[in-house]
C-alpha atoms as a PDB file:
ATOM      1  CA  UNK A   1      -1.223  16.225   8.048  1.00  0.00           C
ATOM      2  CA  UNK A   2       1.580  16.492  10.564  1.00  0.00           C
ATOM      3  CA  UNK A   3       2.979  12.975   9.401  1.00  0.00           C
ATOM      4  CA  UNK A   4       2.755  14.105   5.902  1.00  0.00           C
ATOM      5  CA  UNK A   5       4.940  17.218   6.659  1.00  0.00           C
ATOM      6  CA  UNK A   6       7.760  15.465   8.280  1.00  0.00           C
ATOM      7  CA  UNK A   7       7.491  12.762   5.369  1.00  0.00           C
ATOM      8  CA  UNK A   8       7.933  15.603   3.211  1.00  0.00           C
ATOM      9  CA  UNK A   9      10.817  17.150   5.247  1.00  0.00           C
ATOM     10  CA  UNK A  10      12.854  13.901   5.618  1.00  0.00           C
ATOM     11  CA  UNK A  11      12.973  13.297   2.302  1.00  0.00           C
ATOM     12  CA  UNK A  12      13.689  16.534   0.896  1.00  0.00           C
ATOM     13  CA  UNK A  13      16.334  17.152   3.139  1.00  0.00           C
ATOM     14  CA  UNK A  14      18.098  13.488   2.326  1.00  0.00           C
ATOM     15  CA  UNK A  15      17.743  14.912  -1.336  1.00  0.00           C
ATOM     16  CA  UNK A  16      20.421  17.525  -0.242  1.00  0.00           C
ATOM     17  CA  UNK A  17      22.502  15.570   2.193  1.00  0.00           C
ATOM     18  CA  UNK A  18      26.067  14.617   0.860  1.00  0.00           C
ATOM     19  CA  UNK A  19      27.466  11.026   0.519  1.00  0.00           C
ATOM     20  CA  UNK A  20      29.889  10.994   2.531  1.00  0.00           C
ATOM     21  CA  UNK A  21      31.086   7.757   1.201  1.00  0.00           C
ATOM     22  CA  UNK A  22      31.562   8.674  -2.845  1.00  0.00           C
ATOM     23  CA  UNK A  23      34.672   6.835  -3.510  1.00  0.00           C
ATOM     24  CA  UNK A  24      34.255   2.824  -3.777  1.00  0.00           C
ATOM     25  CA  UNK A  25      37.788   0.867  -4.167  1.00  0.00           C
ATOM     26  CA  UNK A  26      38.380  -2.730  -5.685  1.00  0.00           C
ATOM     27  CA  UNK A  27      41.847  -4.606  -5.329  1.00  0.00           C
ATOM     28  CA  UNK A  28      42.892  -7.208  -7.938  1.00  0.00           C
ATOM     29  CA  UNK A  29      46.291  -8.429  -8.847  1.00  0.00           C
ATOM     30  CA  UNK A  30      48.300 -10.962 -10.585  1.00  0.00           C
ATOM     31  CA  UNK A  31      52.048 -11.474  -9.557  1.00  0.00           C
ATOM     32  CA  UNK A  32      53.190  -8.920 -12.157  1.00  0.00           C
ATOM     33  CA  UNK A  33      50.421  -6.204 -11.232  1.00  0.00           C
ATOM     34  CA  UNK A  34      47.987  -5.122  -8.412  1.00  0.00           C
ATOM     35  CA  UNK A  35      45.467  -2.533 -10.551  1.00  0.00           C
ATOM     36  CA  UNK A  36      43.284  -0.146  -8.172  1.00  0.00           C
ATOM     37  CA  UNK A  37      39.911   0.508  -9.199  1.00  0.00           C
ATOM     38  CA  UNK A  38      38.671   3.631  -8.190  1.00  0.00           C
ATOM     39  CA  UNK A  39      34.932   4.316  -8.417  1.00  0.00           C
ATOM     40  CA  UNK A  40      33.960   8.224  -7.924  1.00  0.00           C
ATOM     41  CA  UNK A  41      30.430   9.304  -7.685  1.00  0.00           C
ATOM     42  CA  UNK A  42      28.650  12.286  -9.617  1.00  0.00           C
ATOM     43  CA  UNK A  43      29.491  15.064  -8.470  1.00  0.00           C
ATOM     44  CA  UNK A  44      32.698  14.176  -6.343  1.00  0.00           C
ATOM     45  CA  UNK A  45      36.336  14.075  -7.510  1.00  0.00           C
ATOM     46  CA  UNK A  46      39.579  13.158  -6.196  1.00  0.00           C
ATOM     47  CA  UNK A  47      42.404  14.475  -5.914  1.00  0.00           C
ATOM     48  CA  UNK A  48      45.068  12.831  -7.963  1.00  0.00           C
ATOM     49  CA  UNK A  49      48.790  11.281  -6.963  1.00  0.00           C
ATOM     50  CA  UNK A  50      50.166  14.207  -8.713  1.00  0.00           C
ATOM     51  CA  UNK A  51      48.611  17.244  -7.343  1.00  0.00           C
ATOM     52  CA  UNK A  52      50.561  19.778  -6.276  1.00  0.00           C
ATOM     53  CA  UNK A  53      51.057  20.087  -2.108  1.00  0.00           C
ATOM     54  CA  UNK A  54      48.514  22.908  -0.645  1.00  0.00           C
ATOM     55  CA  UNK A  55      44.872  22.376  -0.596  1.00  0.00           C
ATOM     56  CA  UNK A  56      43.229  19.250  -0.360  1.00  0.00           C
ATOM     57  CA  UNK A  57      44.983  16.162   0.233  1.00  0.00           C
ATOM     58  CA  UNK A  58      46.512  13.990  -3.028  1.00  0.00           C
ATOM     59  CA  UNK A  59      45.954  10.568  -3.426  1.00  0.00           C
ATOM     60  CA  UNK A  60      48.438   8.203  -1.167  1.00  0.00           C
ATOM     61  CA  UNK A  61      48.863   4.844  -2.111  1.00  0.00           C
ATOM     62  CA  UNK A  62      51.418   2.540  -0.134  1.00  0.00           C
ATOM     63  CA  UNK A  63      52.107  -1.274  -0.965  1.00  0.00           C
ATOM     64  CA  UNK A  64      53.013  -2.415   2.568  1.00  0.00           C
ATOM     65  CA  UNK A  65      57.200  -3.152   2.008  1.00  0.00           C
ATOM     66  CA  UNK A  66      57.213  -7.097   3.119  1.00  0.00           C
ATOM     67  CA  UNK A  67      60.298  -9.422   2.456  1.00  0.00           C
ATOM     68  CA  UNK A  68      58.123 -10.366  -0.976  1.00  0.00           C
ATOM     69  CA  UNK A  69      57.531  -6.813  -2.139  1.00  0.00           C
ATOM     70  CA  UNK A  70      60.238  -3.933  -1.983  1.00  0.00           C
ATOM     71  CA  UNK A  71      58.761  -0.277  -2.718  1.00  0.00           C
ATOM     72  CA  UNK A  72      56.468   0.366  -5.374  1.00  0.00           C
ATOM     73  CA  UNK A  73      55.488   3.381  -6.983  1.00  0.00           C
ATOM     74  CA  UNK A  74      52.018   3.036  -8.695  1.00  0.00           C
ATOM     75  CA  UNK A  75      51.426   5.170 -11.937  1.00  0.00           C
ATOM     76  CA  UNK A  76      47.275   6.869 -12.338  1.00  0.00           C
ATOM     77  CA  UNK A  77      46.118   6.868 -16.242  1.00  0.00           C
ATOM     78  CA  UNK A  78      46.574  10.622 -16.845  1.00  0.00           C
ATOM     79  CA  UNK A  79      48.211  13.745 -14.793  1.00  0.00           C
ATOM     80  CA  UNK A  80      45.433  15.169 -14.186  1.00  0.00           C
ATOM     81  CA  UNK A  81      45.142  17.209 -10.732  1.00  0.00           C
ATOM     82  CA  UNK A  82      41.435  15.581  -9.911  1.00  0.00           C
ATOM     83  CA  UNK A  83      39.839  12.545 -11.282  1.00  0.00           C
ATOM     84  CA  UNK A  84      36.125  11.581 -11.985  1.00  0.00           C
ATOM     85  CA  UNK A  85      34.102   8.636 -12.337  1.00  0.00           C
ATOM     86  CA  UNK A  86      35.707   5.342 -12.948  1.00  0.00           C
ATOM     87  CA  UNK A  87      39.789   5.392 -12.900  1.00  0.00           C
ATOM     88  CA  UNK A  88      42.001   2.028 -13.102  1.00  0.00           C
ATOM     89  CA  UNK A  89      45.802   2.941 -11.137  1.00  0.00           C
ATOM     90  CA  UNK A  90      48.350   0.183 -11.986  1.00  0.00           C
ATOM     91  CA  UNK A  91      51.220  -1.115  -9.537  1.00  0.00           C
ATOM     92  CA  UNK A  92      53.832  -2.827 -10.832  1.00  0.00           C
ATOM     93  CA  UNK A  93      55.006  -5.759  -8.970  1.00  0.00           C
ATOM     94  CA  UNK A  94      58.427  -7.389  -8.726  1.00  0.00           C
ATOM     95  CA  UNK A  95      57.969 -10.372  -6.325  1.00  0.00           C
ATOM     96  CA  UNK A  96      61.465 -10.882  -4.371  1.00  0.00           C
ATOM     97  CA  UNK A  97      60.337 -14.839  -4.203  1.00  0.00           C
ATOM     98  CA  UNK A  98      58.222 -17.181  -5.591  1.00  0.00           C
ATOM     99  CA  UNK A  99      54.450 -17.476  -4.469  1.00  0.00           C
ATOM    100  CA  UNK A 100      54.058 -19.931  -1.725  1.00  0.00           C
ATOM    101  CA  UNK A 101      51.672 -22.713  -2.088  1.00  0.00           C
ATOM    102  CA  UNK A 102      48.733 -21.114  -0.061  1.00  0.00           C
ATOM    103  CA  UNK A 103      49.427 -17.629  -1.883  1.00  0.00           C
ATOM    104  CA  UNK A 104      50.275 -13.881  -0.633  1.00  0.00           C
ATOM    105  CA  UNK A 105      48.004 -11.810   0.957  1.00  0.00           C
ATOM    106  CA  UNK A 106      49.490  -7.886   0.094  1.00  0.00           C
ATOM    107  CA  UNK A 107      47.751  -4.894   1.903  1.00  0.00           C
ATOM    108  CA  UNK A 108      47.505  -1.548   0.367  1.00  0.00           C
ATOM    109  CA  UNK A 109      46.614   1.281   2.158  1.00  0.00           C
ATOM    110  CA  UNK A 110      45.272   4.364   1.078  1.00  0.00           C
ATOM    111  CA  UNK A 111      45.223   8.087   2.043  1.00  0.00           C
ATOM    112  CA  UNK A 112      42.329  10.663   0.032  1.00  0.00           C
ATOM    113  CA  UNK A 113      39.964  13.255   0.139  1.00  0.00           C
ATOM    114  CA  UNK A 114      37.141  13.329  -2.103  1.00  0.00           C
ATOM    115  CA  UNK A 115      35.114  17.055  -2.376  1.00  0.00           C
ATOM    116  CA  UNK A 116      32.030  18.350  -4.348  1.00  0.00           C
ATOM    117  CA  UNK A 117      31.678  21.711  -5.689  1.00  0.00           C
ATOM    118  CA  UNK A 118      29.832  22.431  -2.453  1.00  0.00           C
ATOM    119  CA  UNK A 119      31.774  20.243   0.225  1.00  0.00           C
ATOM    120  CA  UNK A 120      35.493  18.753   0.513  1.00  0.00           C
ATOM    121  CA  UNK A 121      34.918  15.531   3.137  1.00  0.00           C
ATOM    122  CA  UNK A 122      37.691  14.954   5.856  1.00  0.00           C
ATOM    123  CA  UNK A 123      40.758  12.842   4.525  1.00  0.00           C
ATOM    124  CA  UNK A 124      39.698   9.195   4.426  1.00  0.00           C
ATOM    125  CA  UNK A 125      42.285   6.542   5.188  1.00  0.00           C
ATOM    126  CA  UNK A 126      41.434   2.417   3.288  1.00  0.00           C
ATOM    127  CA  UNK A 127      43.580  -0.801   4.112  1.00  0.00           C
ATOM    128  CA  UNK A 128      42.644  -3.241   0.904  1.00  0.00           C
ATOM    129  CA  UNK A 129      43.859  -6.634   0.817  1.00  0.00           C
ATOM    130  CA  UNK A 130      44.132  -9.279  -3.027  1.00  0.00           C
ATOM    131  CA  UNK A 131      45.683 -12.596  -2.544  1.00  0.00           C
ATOM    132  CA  UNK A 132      47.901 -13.679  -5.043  1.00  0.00           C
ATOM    133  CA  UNK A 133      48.059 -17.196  -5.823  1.00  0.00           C
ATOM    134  CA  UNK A 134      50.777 -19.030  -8.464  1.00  0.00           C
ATOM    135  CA  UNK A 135      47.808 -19.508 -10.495  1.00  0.00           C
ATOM    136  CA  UNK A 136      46.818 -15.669 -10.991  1.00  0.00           C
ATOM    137  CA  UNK A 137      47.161 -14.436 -14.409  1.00  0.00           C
END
């Protein structure tokens, strides 16, 4: 009976705990573009690259400058404060240089916080890598 109760317990109580991982992020590019897939769970949003300062923190997104890539300034689908559920962000590219033989690897690193109605997670920093090759379209 004892065994039964903490079955019980354990599970009800994971029921309630919060994911503390609700944003998933994919990286794919061509030489033109580098598009950010954002993946939000449920109940979670994120705050947007245009939210105002004060609160929780905005959306960062930073192209590490390189000799092939001066700064960038990626552009989200709407101007929405927070965003839910599945959101694309595009980042223009303008390649200084042709794409070597044995392609570009560009990093991207992100700055976010994700919250719930009940619970705003600690900011969350992401390094994502693509590798663009001549061939990418």
């Amino acid at each position: 009976m004892r065994r039964l109760t903490l079955i019980l317990l354990a599970t009800t109580l994971g029921a309630y705990a919060p994911n503390l991982n609700p944003v998933q992020w994919k990286l794919t590019g061509t030489p033109t573009t580098l598009t950010l897939h954002a993946s939000v769970a449920g109940q979670y949003k994120l705050y947007s690259l245009t939210k105002p300062k004060g609160g929780p923190i905005p959306l960062e997104i930073k192209v590490r400058e390189t000799d092939w890539v001066p700064t960038i300034k990626p552009t989200q689908p709407n101007p929405s404060a927070t965003l839910e559920g599945e959101i694309d962000f595009e980042i223009p590219l303008k390649l200084a240089r042709h794409i070597p033989k044995e392609g570009l690897t560009l990093h991207v690193d992100l700055r976010y916080q994700s919250c719930s109605d009940e619970i705003c997670l600690p900011p969350t920093k992401r390094e994502l890598e693509v590798t663009l090759n001549s061939q990418s379209k």
